[in-house]
N, C-alpha and C. Protein backbone atom coordinates (compact mmCIF):
# COMPACT_ATOMS: atom_id res chain seq x y z
N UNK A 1 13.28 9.76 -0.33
CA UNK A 1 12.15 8.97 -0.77
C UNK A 1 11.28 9.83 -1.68
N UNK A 2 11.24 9.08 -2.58
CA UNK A 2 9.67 9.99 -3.92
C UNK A 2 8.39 10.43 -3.47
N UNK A 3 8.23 10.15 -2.19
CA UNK A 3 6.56 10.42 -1.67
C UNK A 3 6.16 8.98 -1.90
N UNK A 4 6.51 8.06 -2.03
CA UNK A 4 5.80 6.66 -2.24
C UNK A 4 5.89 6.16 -1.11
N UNK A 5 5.80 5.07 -0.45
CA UNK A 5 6.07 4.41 0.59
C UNK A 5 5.38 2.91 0.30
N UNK A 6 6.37 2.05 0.92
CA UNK A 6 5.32 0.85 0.70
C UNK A 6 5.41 -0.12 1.68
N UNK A 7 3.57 0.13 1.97
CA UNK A 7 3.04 -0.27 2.54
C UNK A 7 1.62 -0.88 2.61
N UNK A 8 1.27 -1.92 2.76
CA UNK A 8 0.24 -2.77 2.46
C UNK A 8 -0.95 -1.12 2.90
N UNK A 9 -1.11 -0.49 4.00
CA UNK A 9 -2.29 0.26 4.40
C UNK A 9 -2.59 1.73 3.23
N UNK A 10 -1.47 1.87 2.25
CA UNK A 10 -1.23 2.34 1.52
C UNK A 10 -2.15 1.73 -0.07
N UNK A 11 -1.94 0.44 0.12
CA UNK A 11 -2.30 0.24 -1.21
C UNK A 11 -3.73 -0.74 -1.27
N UNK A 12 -3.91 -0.87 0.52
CA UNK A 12 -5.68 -1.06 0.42
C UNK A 12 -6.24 0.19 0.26
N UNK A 13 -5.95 1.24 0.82
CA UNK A 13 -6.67 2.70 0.50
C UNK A 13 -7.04 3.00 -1.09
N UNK A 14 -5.33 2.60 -1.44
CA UNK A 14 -5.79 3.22 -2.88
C UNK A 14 -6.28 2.49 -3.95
N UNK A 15 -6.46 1.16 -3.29
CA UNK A 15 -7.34 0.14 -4.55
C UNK A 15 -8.94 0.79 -3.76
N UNK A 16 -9.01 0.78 -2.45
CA UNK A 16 -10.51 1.08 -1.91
C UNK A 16 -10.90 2.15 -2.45
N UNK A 17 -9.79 3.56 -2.68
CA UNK A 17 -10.29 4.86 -3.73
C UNK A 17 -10.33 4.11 -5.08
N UNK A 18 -10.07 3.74 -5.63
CA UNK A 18 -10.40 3.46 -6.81
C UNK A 18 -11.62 2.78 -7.42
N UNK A 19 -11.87 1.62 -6.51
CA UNK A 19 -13.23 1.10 -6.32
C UNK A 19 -14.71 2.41 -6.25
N UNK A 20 -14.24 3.15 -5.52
CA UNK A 20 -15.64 4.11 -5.03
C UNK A 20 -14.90 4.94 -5.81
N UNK A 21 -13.79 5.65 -7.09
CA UNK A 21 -14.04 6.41 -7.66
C UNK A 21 -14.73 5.81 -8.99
N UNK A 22 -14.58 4.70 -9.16
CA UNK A 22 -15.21 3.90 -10.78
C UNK A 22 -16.66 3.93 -10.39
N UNK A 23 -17.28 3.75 -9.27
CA UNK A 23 -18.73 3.38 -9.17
C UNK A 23 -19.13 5.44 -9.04
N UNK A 24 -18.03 6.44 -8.58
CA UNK A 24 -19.16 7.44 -8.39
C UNK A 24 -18.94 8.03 -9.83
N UNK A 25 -20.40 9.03 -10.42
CA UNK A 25 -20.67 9.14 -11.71
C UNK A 25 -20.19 10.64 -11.64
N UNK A 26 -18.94 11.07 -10.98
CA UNK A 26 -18.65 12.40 -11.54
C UNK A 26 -17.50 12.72 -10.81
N UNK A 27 -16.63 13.99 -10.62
CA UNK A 27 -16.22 13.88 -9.91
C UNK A 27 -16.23 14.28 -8.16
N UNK A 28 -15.19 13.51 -7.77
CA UNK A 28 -15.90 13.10 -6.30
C UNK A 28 -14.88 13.57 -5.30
N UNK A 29 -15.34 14.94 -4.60
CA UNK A 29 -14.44 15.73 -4.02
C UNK A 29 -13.35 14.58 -2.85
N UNK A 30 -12.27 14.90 -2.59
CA UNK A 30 -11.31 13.69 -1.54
C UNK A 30 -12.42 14.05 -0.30
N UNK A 31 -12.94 14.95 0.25
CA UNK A 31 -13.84 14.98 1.68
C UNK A 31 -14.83 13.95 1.50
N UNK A 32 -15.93 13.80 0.31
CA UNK A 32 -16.46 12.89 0.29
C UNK A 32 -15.79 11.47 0.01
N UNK A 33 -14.64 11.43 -0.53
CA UNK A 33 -13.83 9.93 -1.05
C UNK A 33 -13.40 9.52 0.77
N UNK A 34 -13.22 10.44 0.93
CA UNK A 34 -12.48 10.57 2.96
C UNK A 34 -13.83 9.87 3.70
N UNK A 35 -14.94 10.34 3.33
CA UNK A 35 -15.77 9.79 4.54
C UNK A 35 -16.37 8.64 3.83
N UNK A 36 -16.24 8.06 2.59
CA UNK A 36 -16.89 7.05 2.34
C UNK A 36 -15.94 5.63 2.72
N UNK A 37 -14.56 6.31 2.53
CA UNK A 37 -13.49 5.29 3.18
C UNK A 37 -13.13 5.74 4.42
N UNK A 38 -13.84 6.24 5.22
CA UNK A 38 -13.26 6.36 6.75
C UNK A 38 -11.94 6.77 7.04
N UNK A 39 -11.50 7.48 5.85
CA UNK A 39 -10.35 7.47 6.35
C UNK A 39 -9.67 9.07 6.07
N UNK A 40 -8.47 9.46 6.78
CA UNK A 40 -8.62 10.84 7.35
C UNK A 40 -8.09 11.58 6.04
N UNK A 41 -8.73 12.75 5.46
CA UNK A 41 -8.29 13.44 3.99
C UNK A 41 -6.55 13.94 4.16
N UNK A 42 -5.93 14.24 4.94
CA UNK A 42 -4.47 14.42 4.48
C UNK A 42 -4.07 13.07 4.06
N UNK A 43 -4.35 12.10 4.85
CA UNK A 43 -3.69 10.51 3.89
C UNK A 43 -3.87 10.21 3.31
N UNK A 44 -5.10 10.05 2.45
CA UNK A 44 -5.76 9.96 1.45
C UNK A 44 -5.53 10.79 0.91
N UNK A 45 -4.89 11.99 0.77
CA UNK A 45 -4.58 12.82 -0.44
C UNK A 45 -3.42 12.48 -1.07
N UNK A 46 -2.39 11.86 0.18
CA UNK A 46 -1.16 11.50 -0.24
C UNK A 46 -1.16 10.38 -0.80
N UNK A 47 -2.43 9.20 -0.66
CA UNK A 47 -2.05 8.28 -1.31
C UNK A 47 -2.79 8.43 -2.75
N UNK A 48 -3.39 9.74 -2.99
CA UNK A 48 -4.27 9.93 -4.63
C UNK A 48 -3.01 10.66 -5.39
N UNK A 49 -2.69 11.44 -4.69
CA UNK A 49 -0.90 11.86 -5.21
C UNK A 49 -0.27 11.30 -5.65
N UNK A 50 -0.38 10.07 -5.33
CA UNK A 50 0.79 8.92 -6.23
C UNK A 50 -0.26 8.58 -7.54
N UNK A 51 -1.55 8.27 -6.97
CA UNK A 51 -2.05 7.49 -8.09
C UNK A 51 -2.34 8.18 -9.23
N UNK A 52 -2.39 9.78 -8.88
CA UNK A 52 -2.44 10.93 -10.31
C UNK A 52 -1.38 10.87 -10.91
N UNK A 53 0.29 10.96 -9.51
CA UNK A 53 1.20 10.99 -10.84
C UNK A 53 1.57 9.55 -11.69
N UNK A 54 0.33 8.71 -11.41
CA UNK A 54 1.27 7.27 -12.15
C UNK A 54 -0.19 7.25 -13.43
N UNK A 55 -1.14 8.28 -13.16
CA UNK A 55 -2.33 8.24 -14.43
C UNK A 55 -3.26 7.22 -13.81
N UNK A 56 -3.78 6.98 -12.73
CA UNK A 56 -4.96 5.96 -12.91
C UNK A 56 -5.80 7.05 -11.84
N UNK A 57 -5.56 8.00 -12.02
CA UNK A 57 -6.41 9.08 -11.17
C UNK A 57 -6.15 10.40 -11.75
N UNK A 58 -7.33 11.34 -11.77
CA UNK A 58 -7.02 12.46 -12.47
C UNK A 58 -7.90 13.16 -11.62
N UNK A 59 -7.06 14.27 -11.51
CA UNK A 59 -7.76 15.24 -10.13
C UNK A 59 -8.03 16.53 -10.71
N UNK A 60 -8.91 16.99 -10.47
CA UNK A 60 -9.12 18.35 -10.97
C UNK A 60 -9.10 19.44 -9.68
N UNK A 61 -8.56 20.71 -9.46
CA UNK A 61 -8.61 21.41 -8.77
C UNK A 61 -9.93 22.97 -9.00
N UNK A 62 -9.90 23.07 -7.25
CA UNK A 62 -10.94 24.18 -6.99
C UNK A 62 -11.44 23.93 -6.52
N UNK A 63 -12.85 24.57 -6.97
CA UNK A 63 -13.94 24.78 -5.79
C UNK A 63 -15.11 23.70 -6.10
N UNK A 64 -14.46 23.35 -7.41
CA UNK A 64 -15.87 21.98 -7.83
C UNK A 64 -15.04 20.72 -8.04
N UNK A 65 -13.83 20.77 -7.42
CA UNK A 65 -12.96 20.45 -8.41
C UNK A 65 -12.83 18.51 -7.24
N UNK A 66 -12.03 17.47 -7.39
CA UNK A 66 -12.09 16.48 -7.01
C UNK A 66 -11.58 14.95 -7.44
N UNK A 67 -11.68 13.98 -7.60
CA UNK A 67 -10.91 13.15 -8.59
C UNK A 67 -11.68 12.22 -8.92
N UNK A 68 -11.40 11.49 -10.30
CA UNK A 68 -11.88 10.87 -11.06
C UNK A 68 -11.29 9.92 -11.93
N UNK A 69 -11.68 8.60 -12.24
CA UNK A 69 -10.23 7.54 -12.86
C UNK A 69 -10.13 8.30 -13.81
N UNK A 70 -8.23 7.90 -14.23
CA UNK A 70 -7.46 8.50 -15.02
C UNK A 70 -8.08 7.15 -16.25
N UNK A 71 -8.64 6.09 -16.26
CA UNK A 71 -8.70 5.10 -17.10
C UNK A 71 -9.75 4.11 -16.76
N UNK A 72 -9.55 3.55 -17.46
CA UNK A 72 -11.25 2.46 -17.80
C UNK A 72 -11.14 1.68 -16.51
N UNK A 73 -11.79 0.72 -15.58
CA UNK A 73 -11.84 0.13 -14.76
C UNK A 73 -10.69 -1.59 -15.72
N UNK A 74 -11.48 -1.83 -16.38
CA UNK A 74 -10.71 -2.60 -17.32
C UNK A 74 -9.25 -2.80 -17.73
N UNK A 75 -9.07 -1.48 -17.68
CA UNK A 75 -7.03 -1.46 -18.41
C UNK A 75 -6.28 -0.61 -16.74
N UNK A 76 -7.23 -1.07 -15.72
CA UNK A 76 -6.46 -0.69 -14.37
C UNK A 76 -6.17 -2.00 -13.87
N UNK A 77 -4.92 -2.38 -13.89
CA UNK A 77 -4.60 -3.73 -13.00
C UNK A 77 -3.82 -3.43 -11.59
N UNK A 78 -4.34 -4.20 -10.57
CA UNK A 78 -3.96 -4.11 -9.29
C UNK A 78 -2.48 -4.15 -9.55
N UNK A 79 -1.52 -4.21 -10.30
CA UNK A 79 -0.10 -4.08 -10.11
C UNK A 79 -0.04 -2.88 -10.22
N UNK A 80 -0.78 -1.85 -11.55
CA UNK A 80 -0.21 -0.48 -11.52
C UNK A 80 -0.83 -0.22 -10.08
N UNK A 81 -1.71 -0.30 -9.35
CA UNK A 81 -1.66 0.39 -8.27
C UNK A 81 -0.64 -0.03 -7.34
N UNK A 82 -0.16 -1.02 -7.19
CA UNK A 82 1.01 -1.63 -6.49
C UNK A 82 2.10 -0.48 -6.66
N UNK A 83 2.58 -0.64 -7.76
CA UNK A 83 3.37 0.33 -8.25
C UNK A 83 3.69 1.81 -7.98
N UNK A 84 2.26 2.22 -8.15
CA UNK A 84 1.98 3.78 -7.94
C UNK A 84 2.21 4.01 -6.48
N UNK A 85 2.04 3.10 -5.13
CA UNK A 85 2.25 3.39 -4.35
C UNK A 85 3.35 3.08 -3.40
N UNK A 86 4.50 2.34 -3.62
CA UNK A 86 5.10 1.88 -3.54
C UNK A 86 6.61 2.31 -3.65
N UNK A 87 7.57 2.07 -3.34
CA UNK A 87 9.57 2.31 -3.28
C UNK A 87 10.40 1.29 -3.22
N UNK A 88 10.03 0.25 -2.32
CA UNK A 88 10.93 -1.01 -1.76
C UNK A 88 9.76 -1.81 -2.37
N UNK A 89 10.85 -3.09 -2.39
CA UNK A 89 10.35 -3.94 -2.77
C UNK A 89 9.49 -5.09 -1.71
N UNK A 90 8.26 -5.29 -2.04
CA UNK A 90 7.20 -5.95 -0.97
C UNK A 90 6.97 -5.21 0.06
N UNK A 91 7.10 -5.33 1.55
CA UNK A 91 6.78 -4.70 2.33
C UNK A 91 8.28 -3.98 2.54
N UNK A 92 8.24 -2.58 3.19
CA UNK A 92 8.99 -2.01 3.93
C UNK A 92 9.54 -2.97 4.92
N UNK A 93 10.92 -3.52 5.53
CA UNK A 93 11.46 -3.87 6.25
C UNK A 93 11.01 -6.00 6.18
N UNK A 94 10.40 -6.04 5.59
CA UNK A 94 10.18 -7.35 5.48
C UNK A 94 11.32 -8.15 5.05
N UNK A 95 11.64 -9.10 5.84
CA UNK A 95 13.01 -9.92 5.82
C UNK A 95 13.79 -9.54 5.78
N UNK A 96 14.19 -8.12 6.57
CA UNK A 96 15.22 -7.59 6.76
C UNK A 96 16.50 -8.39 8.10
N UNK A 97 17.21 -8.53 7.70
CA UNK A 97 18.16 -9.47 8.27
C UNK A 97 19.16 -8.69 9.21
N UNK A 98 19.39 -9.22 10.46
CA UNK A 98 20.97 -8.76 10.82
C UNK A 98 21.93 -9.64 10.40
N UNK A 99 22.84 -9.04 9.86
CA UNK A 99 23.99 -9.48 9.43
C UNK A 99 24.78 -9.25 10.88
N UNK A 100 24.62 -9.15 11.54
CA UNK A 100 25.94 -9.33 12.56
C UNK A 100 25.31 -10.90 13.22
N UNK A 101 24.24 -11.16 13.07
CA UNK A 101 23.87 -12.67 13.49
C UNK A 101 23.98 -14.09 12.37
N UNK A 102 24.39 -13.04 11.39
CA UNK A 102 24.17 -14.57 10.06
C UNK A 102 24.94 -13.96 8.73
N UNK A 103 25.34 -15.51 8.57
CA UNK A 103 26.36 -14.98 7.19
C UNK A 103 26.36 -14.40 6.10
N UNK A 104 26.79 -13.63 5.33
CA UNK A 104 26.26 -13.22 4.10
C UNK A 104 25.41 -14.25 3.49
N UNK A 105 25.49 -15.70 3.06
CA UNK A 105 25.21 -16.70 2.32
C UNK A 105 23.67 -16.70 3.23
N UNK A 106 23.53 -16.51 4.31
CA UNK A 106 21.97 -16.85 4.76
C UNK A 106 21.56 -15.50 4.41
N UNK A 107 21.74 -13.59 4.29
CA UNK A 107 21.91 -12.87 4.37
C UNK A 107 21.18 -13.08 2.82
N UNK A 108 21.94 -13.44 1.62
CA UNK A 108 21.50 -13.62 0.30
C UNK A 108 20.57 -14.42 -0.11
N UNK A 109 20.53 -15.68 0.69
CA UNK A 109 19.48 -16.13 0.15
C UNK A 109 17.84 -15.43 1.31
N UNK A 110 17.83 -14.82 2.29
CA UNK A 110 16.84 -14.41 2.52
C UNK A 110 16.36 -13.03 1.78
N UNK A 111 17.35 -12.01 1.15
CA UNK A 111 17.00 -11.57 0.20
C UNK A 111 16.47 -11.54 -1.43
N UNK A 112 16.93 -13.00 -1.58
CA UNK A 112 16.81 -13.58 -2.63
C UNK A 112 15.00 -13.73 -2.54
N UNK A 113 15.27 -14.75 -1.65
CA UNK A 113 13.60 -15.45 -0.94
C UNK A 113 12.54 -13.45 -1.21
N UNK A 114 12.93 -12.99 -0.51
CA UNK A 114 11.96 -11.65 -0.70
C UNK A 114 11.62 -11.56 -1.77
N UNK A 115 12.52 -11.27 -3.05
CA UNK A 115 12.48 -11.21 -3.96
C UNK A 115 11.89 -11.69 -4.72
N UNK A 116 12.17 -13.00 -4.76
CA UNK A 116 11.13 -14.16 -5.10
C UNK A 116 9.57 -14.04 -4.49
N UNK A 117 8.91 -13.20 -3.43
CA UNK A 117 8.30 -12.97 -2.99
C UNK A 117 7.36 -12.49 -4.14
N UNK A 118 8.25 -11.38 -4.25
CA UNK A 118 7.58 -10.38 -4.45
C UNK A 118 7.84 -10.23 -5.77
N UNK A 119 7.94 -11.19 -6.46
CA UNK A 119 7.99 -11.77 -7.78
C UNK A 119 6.56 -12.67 -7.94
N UNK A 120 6.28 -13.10 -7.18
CA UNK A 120 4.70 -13.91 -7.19
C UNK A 120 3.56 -13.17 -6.82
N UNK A 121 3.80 -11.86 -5.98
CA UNK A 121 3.01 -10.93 -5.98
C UNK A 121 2.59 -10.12 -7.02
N UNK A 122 3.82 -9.39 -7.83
CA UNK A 122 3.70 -8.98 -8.75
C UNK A 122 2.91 -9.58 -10.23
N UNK A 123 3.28 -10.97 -9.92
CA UNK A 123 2.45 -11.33 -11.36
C UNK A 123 1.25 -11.84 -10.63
N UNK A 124 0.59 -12.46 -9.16
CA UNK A 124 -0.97 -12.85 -9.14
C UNK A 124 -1.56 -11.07 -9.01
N UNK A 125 -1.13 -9.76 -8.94
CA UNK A 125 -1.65 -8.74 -9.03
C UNK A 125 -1.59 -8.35 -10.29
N UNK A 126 -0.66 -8.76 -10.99
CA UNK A 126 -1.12 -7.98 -12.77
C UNK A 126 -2.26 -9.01 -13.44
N UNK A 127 -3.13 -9.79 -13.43
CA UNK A 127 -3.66 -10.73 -13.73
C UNK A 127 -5.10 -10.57 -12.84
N UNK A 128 -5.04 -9.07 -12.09
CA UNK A 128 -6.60 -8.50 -11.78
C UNK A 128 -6.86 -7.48 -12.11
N UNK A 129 -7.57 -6.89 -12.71
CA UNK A 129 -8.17 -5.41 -12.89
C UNK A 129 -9.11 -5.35 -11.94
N UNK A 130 -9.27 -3.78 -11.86
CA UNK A 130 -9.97 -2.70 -11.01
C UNK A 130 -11.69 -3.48 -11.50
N UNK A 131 -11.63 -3.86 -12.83
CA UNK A 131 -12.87 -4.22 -13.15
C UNK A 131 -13.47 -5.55 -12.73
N UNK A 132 -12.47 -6.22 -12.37
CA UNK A 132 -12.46 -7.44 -11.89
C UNK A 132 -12.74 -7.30 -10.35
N UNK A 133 -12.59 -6.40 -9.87
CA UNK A 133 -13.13 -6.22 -8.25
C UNK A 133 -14.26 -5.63 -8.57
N UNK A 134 -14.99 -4.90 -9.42
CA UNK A 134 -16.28 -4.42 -9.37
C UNK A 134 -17.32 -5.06 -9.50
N UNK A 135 -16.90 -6.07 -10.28
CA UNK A 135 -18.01 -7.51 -10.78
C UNK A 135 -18.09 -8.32 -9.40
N UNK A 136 -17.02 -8.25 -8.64
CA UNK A 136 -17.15 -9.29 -7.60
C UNK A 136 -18.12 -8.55 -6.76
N UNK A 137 -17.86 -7.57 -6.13
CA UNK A 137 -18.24 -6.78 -5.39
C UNK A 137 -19.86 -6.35 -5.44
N UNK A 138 -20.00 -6.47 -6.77
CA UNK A 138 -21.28 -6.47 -6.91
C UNK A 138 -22.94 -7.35 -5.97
């Protein structure tokens, strides 16, 4: 596996870092990104890890050092973060089938069906930006 994983708790974190890195005005060490999202700094590092290497996060190292969007709130759409955090398609293990209970033909079309899933996911998430949650949120 690439270090990605996908999983929905994965990619509320890293739309929730992204949200509180666009609103803070500098950069914003992961201890403080950790306690403003409650949530514990080794996981949250792993899930800013993805989002540096896909560019919608840019981290600077040291002693002042911390992260900051790689890009405008505007040209960030909830799919690249989908993306950035992510391996399988939709959820990990979702409609995963035994085949020793059902035929290939039910076997294909419930993979199909995923697919199709996660074909409607993909396009109602490219059709929001990061900026588009800030206005709401407001």
């Amino acid at each position: 596996m690439s270090g990605k994983v996908s999983s929905t708790k994965w990619f509320g974190l890293a739309v929730q870092s992204l949200l509180v890195l666009a609103r803070y005005d500098e950069i914003c060490p992961s201890g403080v990104l950790a306690e403003k999202l409650n949530a514990k700094s080794p996981f949250l590092r792993k899930v800013l890890t993805n989002l540096v290497k896909s560019g919608l996060v840019m981290a600077k190292e040291g002693r002042n050092g911390g992260y900051s969007l790689g890009k405008p709130p505007e040209e960030i759409t909830l799919v690249d973060v989908y993306h950035a955090v992510r391996t399988d398609p939709y959820a990990k293990g979702f409609l995963d089938v035994n085949e020793e209970c059902f035929t290939s033909s039910t076997h294909d079309a419930l993979v199909s069906l995923r697919d199709e899933m996660e074909g409607w996911l993909i396009e109602g998430l490219s059709k929001k930006t990061l900026a588009e949650l800030l206005a709401a949120s407001k």
